[in-house]
PDB file of N, CA and C in Angstrom:
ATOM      1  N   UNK A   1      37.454 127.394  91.761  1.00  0.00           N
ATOM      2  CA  UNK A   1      38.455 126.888  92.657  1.00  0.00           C
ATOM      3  C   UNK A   1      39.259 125.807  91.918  1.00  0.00           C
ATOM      4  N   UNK A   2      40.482 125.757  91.714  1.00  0.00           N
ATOM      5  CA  UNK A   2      40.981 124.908  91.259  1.00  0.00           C
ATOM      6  C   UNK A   2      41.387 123.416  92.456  1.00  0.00           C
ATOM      7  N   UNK A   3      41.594 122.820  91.599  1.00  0.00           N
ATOM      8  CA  UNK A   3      41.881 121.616  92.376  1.00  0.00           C
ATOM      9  C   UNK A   3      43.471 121.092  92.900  1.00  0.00           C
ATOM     10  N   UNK A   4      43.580 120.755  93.918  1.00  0.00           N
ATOM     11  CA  UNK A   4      44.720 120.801  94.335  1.00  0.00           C
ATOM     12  C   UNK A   4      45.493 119.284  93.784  1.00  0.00           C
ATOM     13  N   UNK A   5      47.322 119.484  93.393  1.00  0.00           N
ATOM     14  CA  UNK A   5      47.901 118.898  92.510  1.00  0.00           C
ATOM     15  C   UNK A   5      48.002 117.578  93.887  1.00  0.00           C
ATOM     16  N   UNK A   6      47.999 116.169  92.513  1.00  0.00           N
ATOM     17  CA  UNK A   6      48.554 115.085  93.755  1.00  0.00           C
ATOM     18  C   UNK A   6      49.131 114.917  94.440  1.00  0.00           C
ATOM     19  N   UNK A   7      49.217 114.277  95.123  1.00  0.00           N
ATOM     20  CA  UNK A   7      50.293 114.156  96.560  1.00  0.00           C
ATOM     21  C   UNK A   7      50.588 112.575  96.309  1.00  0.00           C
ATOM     22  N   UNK A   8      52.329 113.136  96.296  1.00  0.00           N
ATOM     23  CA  UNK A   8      53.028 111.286  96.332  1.00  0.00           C
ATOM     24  C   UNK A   8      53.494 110.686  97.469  1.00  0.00           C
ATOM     25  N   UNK A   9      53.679 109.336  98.111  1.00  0.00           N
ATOM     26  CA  UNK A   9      53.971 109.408  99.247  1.00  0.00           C
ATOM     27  C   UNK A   9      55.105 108.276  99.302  1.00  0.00           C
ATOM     28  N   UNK A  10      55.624 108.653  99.902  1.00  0.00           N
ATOM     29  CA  UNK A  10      57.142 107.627 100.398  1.00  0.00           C
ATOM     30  C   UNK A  10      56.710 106.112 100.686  1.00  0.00           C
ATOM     31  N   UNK A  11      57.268 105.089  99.982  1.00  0.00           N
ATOM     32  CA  UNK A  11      56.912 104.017 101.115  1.00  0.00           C
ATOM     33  C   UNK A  11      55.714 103.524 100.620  1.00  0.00           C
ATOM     34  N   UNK A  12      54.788 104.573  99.953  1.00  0.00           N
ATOM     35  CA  UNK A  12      53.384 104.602  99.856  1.00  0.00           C
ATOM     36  C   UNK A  12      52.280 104.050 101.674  1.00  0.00           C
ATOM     37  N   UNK A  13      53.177 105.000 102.548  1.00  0.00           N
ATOM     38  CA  UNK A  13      52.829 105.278 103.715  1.00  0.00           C
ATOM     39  C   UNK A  13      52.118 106.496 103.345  1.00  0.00           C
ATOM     40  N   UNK A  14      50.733 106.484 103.751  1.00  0.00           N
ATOM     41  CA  UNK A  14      49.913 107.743 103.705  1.00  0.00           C
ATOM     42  C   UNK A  14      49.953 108.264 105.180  1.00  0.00           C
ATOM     43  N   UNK A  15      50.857 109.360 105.324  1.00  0.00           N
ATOM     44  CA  UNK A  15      50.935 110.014 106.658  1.00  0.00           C
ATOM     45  C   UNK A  15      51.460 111.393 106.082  1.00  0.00           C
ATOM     46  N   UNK A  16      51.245 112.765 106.829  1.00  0.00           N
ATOM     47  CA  UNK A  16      51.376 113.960 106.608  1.00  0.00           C
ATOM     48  C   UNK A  16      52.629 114.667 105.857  1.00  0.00           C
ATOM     49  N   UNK A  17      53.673 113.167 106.830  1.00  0.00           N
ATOM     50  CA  UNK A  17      55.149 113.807 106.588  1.00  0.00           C
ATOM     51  C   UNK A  17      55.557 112.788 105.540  1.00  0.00           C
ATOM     52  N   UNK A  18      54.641 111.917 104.894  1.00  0.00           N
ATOM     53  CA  UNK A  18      55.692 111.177 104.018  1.00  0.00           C
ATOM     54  C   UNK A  18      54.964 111.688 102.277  1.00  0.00           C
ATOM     55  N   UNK A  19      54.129 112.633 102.885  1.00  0.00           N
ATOM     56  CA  UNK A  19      53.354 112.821 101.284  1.00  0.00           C
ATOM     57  C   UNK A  19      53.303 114.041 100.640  1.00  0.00           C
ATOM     58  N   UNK A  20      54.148 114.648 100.003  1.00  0.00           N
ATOM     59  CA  UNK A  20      54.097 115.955  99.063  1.00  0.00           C
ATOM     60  C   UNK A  20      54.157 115.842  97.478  1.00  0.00           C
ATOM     61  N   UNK A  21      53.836 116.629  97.182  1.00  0.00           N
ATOM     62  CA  UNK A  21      53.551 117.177  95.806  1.00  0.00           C
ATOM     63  C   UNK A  21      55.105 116.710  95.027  1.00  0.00           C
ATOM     64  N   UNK A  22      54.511 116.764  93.517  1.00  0.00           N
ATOM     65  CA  UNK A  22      56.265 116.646  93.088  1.00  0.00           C
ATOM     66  C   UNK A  22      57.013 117.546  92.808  1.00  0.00           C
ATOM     67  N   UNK A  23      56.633 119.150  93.459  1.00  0.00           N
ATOM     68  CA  UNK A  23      57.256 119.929  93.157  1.00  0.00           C
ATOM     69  C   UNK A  23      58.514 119.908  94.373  1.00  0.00           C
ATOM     70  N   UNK A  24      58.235 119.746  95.633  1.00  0.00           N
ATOM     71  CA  UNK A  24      58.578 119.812  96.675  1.00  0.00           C
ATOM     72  C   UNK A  24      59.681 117.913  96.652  1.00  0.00           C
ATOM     73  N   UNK A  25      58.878 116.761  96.294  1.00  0.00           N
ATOM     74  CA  UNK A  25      60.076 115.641  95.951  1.00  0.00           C
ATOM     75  C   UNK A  25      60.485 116.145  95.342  1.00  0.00           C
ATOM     76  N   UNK A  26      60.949 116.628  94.018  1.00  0.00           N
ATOM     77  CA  UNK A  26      61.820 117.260  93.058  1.00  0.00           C
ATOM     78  C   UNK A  26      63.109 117.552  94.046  1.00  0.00           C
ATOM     79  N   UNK A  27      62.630 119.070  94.690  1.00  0.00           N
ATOM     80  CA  UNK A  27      63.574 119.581  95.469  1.00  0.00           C
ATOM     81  C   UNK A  27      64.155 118.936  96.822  1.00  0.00           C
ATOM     82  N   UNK A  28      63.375 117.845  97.183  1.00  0.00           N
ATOM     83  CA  UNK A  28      64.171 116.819  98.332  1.00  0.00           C
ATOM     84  C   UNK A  28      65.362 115.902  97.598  1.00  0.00           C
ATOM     85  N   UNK A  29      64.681 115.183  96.048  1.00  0.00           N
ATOM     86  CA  UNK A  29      65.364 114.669  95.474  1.00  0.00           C
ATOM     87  C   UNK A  29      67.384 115.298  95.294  1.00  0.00           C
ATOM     88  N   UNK A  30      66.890 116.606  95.120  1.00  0.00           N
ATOM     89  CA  UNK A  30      68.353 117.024  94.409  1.00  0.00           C
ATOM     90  C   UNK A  30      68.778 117.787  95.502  1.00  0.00           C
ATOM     91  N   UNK A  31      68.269 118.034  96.987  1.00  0.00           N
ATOM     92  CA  UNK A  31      69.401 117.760  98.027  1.00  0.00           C
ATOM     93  C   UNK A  31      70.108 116.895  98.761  1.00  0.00           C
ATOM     94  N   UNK A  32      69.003 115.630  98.816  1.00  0.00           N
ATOM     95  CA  UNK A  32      69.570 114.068  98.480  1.00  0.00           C
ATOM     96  C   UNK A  32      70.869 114.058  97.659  1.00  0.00           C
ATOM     97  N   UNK A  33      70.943 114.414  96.635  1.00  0.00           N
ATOM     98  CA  UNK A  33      71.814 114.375  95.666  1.00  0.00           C
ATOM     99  C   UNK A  33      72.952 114.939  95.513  1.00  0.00           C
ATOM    100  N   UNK A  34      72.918 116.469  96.295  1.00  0.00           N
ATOM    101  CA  UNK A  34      73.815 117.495  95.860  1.00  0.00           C
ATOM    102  C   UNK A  34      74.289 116.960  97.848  1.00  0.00           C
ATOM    103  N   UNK A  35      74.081 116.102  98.422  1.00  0.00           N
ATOM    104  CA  UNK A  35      74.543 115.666  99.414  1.00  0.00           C
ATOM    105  C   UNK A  35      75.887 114.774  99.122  1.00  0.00           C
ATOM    106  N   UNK A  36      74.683 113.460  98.292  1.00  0.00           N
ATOM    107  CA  UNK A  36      76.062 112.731  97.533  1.00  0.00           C
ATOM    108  C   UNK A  36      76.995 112.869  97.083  1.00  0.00           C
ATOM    109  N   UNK A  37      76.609 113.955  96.195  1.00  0.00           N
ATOM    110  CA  UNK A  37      77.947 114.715  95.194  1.00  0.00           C
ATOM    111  C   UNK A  37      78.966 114.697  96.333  1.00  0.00           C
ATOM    112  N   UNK A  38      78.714 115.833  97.257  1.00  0.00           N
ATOM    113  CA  UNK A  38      79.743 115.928  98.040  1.00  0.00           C
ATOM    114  C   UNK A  38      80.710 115.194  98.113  1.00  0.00           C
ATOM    115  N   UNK A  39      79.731 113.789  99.265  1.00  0.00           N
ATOM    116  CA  UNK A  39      80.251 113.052  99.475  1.00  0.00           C
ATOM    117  C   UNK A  39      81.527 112.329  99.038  1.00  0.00           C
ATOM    118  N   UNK A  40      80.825 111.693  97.334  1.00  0.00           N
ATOM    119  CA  UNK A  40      81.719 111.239  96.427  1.00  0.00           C
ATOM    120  C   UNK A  40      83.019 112.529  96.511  1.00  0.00           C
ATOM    121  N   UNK A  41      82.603 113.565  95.935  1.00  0.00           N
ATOM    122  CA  UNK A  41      83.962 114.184  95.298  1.00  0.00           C
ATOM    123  C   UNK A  41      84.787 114.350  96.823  1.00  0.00           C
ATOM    124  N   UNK A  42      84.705 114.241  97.895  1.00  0.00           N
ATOM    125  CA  UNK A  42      85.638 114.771  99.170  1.00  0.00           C
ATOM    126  C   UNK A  42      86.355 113.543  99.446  1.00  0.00           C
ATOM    127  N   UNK A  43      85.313 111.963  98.920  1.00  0.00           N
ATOM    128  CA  UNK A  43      86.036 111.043  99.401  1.00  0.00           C
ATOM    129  C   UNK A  43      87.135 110.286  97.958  1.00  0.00           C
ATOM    130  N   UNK A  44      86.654 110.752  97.179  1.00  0.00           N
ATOM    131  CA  UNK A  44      87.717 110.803  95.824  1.00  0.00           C
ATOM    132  C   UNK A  44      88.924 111.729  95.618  1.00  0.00           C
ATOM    133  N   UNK A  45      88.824 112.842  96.650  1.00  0.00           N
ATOM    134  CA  UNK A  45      90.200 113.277  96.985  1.00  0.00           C
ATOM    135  C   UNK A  45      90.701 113.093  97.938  1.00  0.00           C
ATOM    136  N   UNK A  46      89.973 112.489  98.766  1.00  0.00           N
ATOM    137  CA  UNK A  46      90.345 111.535 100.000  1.00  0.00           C
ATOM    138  C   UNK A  46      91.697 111.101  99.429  1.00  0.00           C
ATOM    139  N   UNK A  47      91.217 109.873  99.158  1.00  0.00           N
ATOM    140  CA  UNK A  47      91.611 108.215  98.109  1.00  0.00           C
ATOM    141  C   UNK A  47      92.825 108.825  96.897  1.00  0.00           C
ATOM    142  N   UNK A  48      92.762 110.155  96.472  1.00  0.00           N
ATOM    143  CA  UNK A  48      93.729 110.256  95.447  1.00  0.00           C
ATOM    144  C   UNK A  48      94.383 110.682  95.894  1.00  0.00           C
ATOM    145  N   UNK A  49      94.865 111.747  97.136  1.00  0.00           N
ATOM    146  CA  UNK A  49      95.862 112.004  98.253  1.00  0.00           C
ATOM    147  C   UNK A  49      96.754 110.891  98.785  1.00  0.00           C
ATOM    148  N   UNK A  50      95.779 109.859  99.218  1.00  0.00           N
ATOM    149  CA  UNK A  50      96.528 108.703 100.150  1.00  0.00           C
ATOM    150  C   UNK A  50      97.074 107.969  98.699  1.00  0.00           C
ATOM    151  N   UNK A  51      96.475 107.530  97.695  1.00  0.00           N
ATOM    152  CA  UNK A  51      97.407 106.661  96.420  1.00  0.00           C
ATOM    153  C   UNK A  51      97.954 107.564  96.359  1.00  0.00           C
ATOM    154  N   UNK A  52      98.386 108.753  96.028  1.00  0.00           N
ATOM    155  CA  UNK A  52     100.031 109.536  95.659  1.00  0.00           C
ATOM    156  C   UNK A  52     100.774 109.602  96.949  1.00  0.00           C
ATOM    157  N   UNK A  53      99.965 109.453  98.177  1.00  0.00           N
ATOM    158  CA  UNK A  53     101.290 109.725  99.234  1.00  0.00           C
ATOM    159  C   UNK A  53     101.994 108.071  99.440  1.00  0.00           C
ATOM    160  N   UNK A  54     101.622 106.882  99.082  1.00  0.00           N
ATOM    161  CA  UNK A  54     101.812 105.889  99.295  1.00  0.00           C
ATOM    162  C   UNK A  54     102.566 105.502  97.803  1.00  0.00           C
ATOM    163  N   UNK A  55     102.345 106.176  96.998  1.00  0.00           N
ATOM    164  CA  UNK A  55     103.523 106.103  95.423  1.00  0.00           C
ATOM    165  C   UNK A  55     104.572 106.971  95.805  1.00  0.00           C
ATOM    166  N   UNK A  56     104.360 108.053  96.452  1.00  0.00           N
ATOM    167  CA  UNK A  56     105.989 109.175  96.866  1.00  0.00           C
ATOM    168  C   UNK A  56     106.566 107.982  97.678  1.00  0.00           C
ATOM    169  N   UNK A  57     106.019 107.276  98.983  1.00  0.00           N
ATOM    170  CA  UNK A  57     106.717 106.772  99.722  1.00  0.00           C
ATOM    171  C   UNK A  57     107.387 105.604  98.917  1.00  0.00           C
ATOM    172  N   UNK A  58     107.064 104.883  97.965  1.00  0.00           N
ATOM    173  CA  UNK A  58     107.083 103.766  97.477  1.00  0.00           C
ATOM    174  C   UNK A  58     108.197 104.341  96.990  1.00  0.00           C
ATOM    175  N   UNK A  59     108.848 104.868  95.799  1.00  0.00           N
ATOM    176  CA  UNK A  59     109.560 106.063  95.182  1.00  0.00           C
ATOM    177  C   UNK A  59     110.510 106.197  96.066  1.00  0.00           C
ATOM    178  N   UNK A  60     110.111 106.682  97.220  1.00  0.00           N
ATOM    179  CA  UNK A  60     111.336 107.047  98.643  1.00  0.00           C
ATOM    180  C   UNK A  60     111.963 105.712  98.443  1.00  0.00           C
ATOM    181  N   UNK A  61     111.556 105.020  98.702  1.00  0.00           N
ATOM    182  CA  UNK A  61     112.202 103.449  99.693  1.00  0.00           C
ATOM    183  C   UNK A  61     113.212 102.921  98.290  1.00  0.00           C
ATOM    184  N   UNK A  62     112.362 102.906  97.189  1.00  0.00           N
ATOM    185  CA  UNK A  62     112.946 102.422  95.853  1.00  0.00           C
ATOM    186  C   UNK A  62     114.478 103.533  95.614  1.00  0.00           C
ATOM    187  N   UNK A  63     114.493 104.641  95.729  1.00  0.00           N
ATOM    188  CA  UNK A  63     115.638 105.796  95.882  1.00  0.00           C
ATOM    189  C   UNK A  63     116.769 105.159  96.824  1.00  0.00           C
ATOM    190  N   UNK A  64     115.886 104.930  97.958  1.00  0.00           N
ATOM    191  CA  UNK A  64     116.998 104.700  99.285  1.00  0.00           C
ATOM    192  C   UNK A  64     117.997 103.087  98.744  1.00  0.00           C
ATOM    193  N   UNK A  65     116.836 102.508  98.554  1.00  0.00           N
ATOM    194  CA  UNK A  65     117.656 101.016  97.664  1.00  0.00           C
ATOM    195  C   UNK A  65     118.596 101.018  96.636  1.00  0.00           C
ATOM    196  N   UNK A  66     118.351 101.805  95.580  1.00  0.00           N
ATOM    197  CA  UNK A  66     119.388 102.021  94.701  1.00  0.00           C
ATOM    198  C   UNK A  66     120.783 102.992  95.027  1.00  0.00           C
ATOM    199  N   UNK A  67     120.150 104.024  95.958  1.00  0.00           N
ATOM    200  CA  UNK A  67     121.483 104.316  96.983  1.00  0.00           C
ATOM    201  C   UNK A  67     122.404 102.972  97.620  1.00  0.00           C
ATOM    202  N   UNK A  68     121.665 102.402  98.524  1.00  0.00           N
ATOM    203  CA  UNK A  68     122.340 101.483  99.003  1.00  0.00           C
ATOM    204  C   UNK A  68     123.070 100.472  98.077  1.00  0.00           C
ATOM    205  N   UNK A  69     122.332 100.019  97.122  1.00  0.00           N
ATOM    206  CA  UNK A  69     123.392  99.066  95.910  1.00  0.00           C
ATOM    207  C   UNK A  69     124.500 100.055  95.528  1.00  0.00           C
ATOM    208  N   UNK A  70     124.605 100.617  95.206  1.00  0.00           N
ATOM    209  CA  UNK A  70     125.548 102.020  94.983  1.00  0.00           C
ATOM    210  C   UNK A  70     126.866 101.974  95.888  1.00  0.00           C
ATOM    211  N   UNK A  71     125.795 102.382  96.962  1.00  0.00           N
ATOM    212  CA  UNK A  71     127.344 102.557  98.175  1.00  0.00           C
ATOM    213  C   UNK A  71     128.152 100.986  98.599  1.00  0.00           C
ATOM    214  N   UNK A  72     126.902  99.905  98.262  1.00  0.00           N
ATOM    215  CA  UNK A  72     127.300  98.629  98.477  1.00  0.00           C
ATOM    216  C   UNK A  72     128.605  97.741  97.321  1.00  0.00           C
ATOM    217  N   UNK A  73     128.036  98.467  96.163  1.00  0.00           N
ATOM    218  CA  UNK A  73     129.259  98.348  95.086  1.00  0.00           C
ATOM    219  C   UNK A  73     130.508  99.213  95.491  1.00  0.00           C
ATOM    220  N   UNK A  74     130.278 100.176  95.842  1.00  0.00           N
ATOM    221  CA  UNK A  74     131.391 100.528  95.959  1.00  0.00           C
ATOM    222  C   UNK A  74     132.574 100.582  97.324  1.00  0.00           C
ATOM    223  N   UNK A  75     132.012  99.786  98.247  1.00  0.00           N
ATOM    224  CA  UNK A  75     132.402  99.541  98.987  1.00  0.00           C
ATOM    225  C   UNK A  75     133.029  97.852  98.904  1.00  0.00           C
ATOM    226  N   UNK A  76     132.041  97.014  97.799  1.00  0.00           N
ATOM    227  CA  UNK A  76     133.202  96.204  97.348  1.00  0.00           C
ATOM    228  C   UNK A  76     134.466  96.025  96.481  1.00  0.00           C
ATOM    229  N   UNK A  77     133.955  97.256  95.545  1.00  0.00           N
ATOM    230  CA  UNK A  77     135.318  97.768  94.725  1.00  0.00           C
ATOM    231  C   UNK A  77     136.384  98.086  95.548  1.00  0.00           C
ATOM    232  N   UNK A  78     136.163  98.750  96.838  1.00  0.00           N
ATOM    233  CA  UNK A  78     137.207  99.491  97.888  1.00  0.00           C
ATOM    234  C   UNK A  78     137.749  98.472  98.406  1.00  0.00           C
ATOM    235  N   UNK A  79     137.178  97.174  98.736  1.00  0.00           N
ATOM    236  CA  UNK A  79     137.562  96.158  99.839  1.00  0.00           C
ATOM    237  C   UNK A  79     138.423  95.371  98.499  1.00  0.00           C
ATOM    238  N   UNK A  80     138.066  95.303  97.452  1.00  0.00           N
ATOM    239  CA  UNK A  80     138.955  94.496  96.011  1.00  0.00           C
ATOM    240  C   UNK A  80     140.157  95.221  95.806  1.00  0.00           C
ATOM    241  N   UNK A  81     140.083  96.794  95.957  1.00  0.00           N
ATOM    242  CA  UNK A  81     141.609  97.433  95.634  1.00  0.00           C
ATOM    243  C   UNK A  81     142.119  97.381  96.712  1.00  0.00           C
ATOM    244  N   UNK A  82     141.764  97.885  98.064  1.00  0.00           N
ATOM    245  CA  UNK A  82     142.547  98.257  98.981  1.00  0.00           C
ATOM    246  C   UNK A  82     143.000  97.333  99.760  1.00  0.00           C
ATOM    247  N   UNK A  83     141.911  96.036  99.659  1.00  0.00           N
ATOM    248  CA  UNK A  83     141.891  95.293 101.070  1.00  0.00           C
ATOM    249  C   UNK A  83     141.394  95.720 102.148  1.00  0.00           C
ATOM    250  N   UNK A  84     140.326  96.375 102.521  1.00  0.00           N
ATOM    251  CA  UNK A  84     140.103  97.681 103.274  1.00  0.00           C
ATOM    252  C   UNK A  84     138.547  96.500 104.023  1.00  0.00           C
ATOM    253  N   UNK A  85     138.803  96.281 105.451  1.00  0.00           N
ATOM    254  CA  UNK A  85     137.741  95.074 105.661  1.00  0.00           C
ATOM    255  C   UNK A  85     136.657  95.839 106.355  1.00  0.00           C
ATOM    256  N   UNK A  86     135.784  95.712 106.329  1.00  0.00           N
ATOM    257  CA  UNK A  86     134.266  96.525 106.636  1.00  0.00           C
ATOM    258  C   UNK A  86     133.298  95.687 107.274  1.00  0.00           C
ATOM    259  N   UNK A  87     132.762  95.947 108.649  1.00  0.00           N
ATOM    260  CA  UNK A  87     132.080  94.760 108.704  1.00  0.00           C
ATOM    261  C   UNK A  87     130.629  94.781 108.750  1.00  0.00           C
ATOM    262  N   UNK A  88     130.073  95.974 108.702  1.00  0.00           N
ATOM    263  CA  UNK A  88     128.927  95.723 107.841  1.00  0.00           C
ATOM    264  C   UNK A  88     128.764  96.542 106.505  1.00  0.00           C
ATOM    265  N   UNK A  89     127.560  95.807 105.774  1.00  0.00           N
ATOM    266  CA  UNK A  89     127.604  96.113 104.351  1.00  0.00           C
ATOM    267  C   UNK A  89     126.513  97.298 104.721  1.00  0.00           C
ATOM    268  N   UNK A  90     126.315  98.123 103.916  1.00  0.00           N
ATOM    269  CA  UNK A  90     125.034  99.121 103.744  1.00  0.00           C
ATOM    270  C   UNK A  90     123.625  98.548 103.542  1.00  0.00           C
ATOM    271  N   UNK A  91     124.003  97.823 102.660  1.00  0.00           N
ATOM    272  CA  UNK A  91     122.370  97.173 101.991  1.00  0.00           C
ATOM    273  C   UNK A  91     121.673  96.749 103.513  1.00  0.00           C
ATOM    274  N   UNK A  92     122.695  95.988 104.125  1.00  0.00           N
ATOM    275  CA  UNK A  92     122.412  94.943 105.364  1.00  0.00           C
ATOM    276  C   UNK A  92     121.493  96.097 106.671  1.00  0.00           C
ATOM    277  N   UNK A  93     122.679  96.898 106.611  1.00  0.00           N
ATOM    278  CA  UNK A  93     121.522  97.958 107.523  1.00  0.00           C
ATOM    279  C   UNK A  93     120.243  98.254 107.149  1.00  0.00           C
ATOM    280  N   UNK A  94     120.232  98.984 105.971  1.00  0.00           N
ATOM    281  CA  UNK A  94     119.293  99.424 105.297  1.00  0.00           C
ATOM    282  C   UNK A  94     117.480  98.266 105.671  1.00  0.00           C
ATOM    283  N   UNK A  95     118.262  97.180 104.565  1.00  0.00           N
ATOM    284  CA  UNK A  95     117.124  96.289 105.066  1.00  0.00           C
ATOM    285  C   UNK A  95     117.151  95.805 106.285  1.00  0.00           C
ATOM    286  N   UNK A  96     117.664  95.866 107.568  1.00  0.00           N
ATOM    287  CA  UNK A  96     117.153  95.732 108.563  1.00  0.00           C
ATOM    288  C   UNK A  96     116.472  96.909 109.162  1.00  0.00           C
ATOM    289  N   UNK A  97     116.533  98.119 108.779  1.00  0.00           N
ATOM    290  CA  UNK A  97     115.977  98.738 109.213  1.00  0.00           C
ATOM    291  C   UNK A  97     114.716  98.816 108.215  1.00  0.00           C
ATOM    292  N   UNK A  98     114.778  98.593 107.051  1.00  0.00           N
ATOM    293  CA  UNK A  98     112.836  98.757 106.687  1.00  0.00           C
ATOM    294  C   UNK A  98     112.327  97.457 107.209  1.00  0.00           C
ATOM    295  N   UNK A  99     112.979  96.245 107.626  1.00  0.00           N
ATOM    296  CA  UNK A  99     111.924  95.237 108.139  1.00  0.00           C
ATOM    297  C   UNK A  99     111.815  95.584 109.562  1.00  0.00           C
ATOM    298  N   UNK A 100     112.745  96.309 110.339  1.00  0.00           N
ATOM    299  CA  UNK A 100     111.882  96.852 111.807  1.00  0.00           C
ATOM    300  C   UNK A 100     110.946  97.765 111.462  1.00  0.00           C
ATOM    301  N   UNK A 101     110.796  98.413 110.697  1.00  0.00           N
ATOM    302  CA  UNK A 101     109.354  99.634 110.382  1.00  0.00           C
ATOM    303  C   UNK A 101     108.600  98.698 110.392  1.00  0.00           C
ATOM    304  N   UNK A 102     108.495  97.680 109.883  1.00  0.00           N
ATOM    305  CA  UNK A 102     107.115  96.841 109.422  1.00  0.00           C
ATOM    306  C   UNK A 102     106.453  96.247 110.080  1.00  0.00           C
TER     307      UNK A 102
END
């Protein structure tokens, strides 16, 4: 009769359910594990989704600004040749409207 292999126990609580062999921890170990994995990799494309959607937006707003200096120059070039009086500027909208988003 051979002799039966040790038994390790959690905690080093000797009770039925905290004590198996290390063939059986082995295989608790690396579903423990292949749990984590998950975890990590779903919440690392979590996190790399939201940093690129928050760099596109950043990108957006930076676009919309250099539009507005744009149309804002050239709406003072227009008011320098023509005399042409305007009473609001672009930029002025613009940034009032990204500080109401905020």
């Amino acid at each position: 009769m051979t002799p039966t292999p040790p038994e390790y126990c959690l905690f080093w609580i000797n009770h039925w359910s905290t004590c198996m062999q290390k063939g059986e921890w082995s295989g608790w170990a690396q579903a423990f594990g292949t749990f984590v994995a998950m975890g990590v990799a779903i919440g690392a494309a979590y996190l790399q989704a939201h940093f690129a959607s928050l760099l596109e937006a950043r990108r957006g707003a930076e676009r919309v600004r250099a539009l507005a200096r744009t149309l804002d120059h050239w709406r003072e070039t227009c008011e320098e040749l023509f005399a042409i009086p305007i009473a609001l500027k672009p930029v002025e909208v613009i940034f009032a409207l990204e500080s109401g988003l905020r």
